[in-house]
N, C-alpha and C. Protein backbone atom coordinates (compact mmCIF):
# COMPACT_ATOMS: atom_id res chain seq x y z
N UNK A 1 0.81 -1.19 0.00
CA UNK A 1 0.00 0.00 0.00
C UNK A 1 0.86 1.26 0.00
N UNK A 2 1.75 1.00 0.74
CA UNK A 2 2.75 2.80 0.77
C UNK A 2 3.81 2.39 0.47
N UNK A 3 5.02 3.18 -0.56
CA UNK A 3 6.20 2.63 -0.83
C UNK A 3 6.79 4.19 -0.77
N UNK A 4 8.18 4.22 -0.53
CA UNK A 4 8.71 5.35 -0.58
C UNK A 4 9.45 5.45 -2.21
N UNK A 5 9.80 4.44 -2.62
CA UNK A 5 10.50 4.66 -3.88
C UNK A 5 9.29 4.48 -5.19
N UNK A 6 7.78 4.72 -5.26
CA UNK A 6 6.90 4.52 -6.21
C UNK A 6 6.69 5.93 -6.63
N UNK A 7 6.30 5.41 -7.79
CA UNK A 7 6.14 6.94 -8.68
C UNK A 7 4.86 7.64 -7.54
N UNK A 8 4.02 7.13 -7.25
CA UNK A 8 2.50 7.31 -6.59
C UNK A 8 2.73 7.65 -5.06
N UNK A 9 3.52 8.54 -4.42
CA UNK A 9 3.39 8.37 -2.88
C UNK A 9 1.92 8.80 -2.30
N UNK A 10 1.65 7.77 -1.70
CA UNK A 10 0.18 8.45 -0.82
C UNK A 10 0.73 7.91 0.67
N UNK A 11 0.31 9.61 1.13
CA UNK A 11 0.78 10.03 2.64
C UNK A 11 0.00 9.05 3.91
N UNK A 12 0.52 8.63 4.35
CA UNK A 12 0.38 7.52 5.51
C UNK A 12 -1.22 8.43 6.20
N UNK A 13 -1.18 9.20 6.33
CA UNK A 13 -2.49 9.74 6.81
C UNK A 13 -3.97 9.47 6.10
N UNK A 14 -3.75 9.57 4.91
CA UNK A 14 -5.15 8.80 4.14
C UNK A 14 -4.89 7.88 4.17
N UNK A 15 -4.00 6.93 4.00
CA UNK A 15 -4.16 5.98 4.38
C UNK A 15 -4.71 5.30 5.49
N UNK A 16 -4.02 5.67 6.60
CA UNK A 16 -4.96 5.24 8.08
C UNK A 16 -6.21 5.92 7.93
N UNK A 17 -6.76 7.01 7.47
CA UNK A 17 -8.10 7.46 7.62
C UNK A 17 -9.17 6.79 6.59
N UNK A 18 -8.62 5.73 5.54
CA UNK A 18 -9.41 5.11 5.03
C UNK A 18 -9.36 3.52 5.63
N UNK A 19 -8.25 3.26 6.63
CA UNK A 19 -8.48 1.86 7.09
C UNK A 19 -9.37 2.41 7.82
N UNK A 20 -9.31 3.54 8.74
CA UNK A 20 -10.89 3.32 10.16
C UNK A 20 -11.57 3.62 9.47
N UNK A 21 -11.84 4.21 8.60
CA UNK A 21 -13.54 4.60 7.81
C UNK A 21 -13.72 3.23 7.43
N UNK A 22 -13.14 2.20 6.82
CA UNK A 22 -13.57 0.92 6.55
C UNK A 22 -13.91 -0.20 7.72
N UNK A 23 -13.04 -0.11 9.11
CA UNK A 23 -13.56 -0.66 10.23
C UNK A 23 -14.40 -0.28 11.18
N UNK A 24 -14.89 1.35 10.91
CA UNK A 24 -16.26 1.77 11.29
C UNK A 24 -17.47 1.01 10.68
N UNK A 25 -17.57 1.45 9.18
CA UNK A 25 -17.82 0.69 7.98
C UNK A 25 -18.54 -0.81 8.80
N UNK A 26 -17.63 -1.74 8.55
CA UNK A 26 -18.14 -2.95 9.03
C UNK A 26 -18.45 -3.21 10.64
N UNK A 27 -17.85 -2.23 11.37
CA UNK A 27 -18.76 -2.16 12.80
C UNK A 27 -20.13 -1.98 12.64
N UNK A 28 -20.55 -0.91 11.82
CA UNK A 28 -22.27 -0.70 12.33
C UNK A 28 -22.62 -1.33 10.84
N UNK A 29 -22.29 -2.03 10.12
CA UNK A 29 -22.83 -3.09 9.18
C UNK A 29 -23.32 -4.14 10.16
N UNK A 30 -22.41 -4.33 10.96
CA UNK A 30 -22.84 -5.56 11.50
C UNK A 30 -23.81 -4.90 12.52
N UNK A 31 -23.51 -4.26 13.40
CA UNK A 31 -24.27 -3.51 14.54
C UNK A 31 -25.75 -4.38 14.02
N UNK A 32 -25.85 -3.17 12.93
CA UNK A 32 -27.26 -2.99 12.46
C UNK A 32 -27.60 -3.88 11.85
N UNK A 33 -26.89 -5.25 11.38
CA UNK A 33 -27.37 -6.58 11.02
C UNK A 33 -28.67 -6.62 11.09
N UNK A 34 -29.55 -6.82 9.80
CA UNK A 34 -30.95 -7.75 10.23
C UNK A 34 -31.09 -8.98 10.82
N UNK A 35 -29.84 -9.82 10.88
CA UNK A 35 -29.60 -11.48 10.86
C UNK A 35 -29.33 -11.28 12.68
N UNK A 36 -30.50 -12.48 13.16
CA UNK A 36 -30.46 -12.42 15.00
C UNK A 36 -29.00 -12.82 15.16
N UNK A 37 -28.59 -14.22 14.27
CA UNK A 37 -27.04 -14.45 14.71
C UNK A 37 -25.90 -13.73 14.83
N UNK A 38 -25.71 -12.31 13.66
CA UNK A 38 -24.93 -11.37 13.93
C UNK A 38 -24.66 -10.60 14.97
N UNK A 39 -26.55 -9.95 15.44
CA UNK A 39 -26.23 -9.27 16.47
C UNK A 39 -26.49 -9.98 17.46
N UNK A 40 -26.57 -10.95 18.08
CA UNK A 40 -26.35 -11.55 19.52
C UNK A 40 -25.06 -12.46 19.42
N UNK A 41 -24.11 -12.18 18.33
CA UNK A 41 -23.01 -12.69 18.76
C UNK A 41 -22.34 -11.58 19.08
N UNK A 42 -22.26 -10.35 18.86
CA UNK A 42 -21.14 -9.42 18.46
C UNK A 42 -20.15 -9.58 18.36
N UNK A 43 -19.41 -9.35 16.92
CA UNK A 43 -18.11 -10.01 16.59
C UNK A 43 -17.22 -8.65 16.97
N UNK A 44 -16.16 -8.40 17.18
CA UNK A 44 -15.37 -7.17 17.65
C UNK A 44 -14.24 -7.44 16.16
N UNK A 45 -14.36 -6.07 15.86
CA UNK A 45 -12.86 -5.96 14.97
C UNK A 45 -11.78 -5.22 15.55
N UNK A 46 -10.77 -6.22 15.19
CA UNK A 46 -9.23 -6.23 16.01
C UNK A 46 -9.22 -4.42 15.49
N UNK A 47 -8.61 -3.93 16.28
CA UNK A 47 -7.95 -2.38 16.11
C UNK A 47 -6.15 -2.78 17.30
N UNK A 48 -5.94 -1.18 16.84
CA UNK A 48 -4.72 -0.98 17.91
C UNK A 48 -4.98 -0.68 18.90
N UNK A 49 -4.24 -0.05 19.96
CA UNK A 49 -4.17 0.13 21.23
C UNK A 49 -4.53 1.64 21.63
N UNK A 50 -4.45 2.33 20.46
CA UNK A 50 -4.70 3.91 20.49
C UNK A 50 -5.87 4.80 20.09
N UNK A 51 -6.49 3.57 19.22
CA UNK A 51 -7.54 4.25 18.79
C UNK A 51 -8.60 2.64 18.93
N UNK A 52 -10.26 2.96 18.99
CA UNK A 52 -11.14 2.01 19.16
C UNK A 52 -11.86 1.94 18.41
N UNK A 53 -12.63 1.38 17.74
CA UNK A 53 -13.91 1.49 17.06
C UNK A 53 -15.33 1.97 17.30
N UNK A 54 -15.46 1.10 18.80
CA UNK A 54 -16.35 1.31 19.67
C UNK A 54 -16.52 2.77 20.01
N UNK A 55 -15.37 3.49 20.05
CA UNK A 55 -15.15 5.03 20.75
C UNK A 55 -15.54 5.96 19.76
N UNK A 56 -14.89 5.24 18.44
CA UNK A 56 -14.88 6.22 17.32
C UNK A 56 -16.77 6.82 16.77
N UNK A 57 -17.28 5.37 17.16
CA UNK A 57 -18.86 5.13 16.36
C UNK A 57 -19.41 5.76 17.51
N UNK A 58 -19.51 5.48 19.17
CA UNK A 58 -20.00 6.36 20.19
C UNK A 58 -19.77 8.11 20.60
N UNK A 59 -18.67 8.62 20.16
CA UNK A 59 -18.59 9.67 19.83
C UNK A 59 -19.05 10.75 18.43
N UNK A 60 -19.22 10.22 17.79
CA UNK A 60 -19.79 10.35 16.51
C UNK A 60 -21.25 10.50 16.45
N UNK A 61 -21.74 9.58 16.95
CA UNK A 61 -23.06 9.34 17.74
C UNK A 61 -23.29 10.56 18.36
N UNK A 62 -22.41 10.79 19.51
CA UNK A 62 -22.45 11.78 20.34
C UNK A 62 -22.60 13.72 19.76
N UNK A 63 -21.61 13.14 19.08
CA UNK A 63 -21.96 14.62 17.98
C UNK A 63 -22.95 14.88 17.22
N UNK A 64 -23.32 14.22 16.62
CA UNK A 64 -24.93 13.81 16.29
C UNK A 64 -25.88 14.62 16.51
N UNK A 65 -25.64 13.68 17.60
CA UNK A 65 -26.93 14.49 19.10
C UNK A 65 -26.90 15.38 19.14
N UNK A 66 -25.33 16.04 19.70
CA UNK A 66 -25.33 17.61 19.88
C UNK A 66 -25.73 18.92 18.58
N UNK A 67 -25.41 18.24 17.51
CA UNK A 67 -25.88 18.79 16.61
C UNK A 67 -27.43 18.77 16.17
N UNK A 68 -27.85 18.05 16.91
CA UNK A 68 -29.70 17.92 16.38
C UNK A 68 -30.01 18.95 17.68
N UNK A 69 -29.31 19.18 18.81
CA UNK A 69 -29.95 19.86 20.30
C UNK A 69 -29.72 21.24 20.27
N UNK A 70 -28.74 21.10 19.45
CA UNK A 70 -28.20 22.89 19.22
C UNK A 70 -29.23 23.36 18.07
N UNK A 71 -29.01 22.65 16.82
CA UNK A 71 -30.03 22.92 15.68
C UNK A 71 -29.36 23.78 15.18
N UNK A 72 -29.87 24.70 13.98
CA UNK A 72 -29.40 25.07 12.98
C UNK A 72 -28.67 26.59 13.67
N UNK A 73 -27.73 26.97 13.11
CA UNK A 73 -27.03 28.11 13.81
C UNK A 73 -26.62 29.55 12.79
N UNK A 74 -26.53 30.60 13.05
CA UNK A 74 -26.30 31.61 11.96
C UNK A 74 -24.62 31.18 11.49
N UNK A 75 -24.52 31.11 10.05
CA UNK A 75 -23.39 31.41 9.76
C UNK A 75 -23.12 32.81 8.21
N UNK A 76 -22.07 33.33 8.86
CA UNK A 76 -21.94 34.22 7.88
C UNK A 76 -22.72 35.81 8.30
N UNK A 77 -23.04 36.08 7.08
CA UNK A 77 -24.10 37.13 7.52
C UNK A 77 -25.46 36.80 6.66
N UNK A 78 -25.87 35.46 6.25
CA UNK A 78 -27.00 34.41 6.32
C UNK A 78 -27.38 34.44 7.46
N UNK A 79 -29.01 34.74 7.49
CA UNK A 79 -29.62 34.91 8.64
C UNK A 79 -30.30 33.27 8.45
N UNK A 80 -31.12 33.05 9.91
CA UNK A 80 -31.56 31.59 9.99
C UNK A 80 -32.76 31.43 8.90
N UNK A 81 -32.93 29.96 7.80
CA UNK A 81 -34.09 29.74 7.33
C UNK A 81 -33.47 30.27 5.64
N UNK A 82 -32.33 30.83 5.50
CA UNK A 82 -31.73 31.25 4.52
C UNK A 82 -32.04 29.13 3.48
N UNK A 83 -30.55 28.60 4.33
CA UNK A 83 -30.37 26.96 3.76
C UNK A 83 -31.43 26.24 4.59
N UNK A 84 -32.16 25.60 3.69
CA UNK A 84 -32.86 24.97 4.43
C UNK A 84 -31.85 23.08 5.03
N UNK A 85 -31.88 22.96 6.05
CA UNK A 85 -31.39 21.85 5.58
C UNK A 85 -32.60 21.10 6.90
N UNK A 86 -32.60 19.52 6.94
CA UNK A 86 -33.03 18.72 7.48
C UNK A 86 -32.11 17.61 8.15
N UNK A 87 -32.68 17.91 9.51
CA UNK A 87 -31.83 16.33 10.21
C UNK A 87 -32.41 14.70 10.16
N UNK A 88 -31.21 14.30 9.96
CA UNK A 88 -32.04 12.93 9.87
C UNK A 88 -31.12 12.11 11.08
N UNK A 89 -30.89 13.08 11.94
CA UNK A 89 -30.32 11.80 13.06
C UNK A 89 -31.36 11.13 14.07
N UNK A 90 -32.47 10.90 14.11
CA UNK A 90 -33.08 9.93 14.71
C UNK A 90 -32.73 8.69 14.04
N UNK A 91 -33.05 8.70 12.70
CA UNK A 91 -33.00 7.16 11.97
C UNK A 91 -31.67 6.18 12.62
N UNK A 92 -30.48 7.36 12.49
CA UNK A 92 -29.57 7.08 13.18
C UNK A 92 -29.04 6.30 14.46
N UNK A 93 -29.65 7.35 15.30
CA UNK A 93 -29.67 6.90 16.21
C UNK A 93 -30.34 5.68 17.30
């Protein structure tokens, strides 16, 4: 995947930020399994020692929230009702 002498260097940082987007990825694939055997086994995917999966998807979560409790906020000199946008973090959650 990374070589220092390839015509193509890609920086060790996308790299790790596309392995956890892929072991988030299959965390709440499975989470959210329709199949009873998936989710009453819960299978854990191996990570390192520094970073979790579990932490990554519960904080995320967490922001979520805070962003549906706060709600839409002025930015700019766009007053509120300018962008409309819609939350969809219940489904989510």
């Amino acid at each position: 995947m990374y070589c220092r002498k390839a015509k193509l260097k890609l920086p060790m940082k996308s790299i790790l930020e596309e392995c956890k987007c892929g072991k988030v990825r299959s965390e709440t694939m499975l989470e959210d399994s329709d199949d009873t055997v998936v989710k009453t086994m819960q299978p854990s995917i191996k990570t390192g020692r520094k970073w979790k999966v579990e932490e990554a998807i519960d904080e995320a979560k967490e922001r979520l929230k805070m962003r549906e409790v706060i709600g839409q906020t002025q930015t700019d000199r766009k007053k509120i009702g300018v962008i409309l946008s819609q939350m969809v973090v219940k489904d989510i959650l």
